[in-house]
C-alpha atoms as a PDB file:
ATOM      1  CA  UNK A   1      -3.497  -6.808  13.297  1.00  0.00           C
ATOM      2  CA  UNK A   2       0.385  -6.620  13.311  1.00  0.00           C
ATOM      3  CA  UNK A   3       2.775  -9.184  12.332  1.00  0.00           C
ATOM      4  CA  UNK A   4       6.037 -10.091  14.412  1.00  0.00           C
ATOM      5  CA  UNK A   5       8.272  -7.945  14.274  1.00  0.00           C
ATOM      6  CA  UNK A   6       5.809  -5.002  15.584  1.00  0.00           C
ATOM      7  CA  UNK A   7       6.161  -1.433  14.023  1.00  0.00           C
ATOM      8  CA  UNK A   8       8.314   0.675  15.423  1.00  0.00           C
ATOM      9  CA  UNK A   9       7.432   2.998  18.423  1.00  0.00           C
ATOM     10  CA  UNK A  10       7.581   6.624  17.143  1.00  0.00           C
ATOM     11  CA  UNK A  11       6.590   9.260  19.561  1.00  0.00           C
ATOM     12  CA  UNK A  12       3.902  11.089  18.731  1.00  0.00           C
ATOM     13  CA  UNK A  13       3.039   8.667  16.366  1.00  0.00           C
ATOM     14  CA  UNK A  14       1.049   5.130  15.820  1.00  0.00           C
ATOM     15  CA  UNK A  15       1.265   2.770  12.808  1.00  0.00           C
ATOM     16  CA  UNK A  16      -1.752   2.024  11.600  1.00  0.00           C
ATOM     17  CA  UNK A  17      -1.554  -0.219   8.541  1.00  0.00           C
ATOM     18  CA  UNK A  18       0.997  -2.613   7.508  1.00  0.00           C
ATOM     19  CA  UNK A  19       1.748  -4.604   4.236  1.00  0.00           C
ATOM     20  CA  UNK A  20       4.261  -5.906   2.713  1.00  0.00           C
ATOM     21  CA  UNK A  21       4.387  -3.641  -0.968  1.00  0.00           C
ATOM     22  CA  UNK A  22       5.445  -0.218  -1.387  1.00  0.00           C
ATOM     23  CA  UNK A  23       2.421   0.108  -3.955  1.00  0.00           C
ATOM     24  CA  UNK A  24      -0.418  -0.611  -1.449  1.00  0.00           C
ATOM     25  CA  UNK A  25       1.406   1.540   1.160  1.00  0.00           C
ATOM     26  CA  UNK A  26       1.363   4.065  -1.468  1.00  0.00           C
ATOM     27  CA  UNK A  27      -2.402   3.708  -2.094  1.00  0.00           C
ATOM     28  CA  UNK A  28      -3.313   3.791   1.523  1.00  0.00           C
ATOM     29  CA  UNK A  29      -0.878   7.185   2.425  1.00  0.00           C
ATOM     30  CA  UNK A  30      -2.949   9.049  -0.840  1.00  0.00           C
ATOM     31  CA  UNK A  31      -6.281   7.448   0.329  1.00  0.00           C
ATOM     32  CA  UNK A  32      -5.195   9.130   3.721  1.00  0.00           C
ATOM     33  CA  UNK A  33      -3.619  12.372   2.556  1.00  0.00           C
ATOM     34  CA  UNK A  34      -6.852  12.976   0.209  1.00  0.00           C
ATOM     35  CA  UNK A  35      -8.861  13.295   3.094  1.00  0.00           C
ATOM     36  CA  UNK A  36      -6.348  15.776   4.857  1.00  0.00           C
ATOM     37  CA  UNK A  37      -4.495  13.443   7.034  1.00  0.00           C
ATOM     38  CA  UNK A  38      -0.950  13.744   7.606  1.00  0.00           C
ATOM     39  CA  UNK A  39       1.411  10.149   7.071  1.00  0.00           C
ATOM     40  CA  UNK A  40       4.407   8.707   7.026  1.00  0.00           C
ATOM     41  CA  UNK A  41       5.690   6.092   5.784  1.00  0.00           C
ATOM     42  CA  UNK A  42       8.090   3.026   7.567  1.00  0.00           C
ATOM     43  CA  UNK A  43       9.720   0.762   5.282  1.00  0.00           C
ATOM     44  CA  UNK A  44      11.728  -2.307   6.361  1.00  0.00           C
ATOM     45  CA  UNK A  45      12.086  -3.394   3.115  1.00  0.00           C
ATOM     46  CA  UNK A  46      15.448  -4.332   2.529  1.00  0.00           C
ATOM     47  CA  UNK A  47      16.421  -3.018  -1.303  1.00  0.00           C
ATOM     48  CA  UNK A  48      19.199  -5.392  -1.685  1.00  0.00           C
ATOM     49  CA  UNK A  49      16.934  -8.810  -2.555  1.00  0.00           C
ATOM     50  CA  UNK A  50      13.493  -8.831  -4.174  1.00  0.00           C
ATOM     51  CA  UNK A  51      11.844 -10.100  -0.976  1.00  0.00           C
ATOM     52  CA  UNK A  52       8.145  -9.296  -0.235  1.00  0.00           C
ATOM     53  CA  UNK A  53       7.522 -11.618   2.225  1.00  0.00           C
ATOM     54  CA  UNK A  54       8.707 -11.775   6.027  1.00  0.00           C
ATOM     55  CA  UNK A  55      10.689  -9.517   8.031  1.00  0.00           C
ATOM     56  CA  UNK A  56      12.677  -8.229   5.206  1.00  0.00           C
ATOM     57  CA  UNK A  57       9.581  -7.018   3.937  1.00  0.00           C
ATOM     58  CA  UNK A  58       7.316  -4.893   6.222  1.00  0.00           C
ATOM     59  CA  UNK A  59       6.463  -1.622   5.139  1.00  0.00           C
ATOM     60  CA  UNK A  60       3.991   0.470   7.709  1.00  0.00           C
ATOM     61  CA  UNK A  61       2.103   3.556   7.193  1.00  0.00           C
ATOM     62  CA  UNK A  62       2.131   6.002  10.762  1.00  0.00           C
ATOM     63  CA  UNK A  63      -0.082   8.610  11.761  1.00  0.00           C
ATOM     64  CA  UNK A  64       0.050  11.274  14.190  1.00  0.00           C
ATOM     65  CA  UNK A  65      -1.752  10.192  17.235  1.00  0.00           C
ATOM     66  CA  UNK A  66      -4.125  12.719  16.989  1.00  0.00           C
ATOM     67  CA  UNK A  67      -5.402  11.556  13.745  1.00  0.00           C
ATOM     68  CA  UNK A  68      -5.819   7.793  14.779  1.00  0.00           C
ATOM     69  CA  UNK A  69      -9.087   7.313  15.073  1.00  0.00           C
ATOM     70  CA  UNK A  70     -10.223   9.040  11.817  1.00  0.00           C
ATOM     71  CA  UNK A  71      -7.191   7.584   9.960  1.00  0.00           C
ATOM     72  CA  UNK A  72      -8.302   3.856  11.350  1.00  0.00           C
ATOM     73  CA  UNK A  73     -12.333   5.065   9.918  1.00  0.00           C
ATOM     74  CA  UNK A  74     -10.253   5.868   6.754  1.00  0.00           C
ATOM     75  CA  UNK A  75      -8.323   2.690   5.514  1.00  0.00           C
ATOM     76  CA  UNK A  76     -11.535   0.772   6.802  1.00  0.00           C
ATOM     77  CA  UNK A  77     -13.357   2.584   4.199  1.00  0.00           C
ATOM     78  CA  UNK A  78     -10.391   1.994   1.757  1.00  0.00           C
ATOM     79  CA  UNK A  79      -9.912  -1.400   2.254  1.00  0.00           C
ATOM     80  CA  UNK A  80     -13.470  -2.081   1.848  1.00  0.00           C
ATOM     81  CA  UNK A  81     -13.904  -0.169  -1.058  1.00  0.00           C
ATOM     82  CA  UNK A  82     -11.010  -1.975  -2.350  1.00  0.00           C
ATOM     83  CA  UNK A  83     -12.786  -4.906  -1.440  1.00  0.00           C
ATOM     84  CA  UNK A  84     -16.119  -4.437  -3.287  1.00  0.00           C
ATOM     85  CA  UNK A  85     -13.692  -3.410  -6.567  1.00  0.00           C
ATOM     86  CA  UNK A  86     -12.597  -7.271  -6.559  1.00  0.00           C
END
């Protein structure tokens, strides 16, 4: 599911999602927040260059590790959702 480099180990925390655009990061932490989940966002992103692809890139959205398994039922629902919308 993750690319190389992996997300960051947080404690108390797991990464659950990962892409590479602060919008869809965006989307996914209200998607999550909406249904009373609390997030946090990782970005890797370096500001200096316009890069969205690669290392430079990687932005990824953690949950507490409580919350993993209905955050995970979440963004499945989101994604597909997102999915049927295309």
């Amino acid at each position: 599911m993750f690319s190389t480099p992996k997300p960051d180990n947080i404690e108390d925390w797991e990464c659950i999602y990962e892409t590479t655009t602060e919008y869809d990061a965006q989307l996914a932490k209200n998607y999550l927040e909406n249904r009373e989940i609390k997030v946090s966002i990782l970005s890797k992103r370096d500001s200096s260059f316009d890069v969205n692809v690669g290392d430079l890139a990687l932005i990824y959205v953690y949950v507490p590790k409580d919350s993993v398994k209905d955050a995970k039922d979440a963004i499945d629902e989101w994604k597909n959702a997102h999915e049927e919308e295309e």
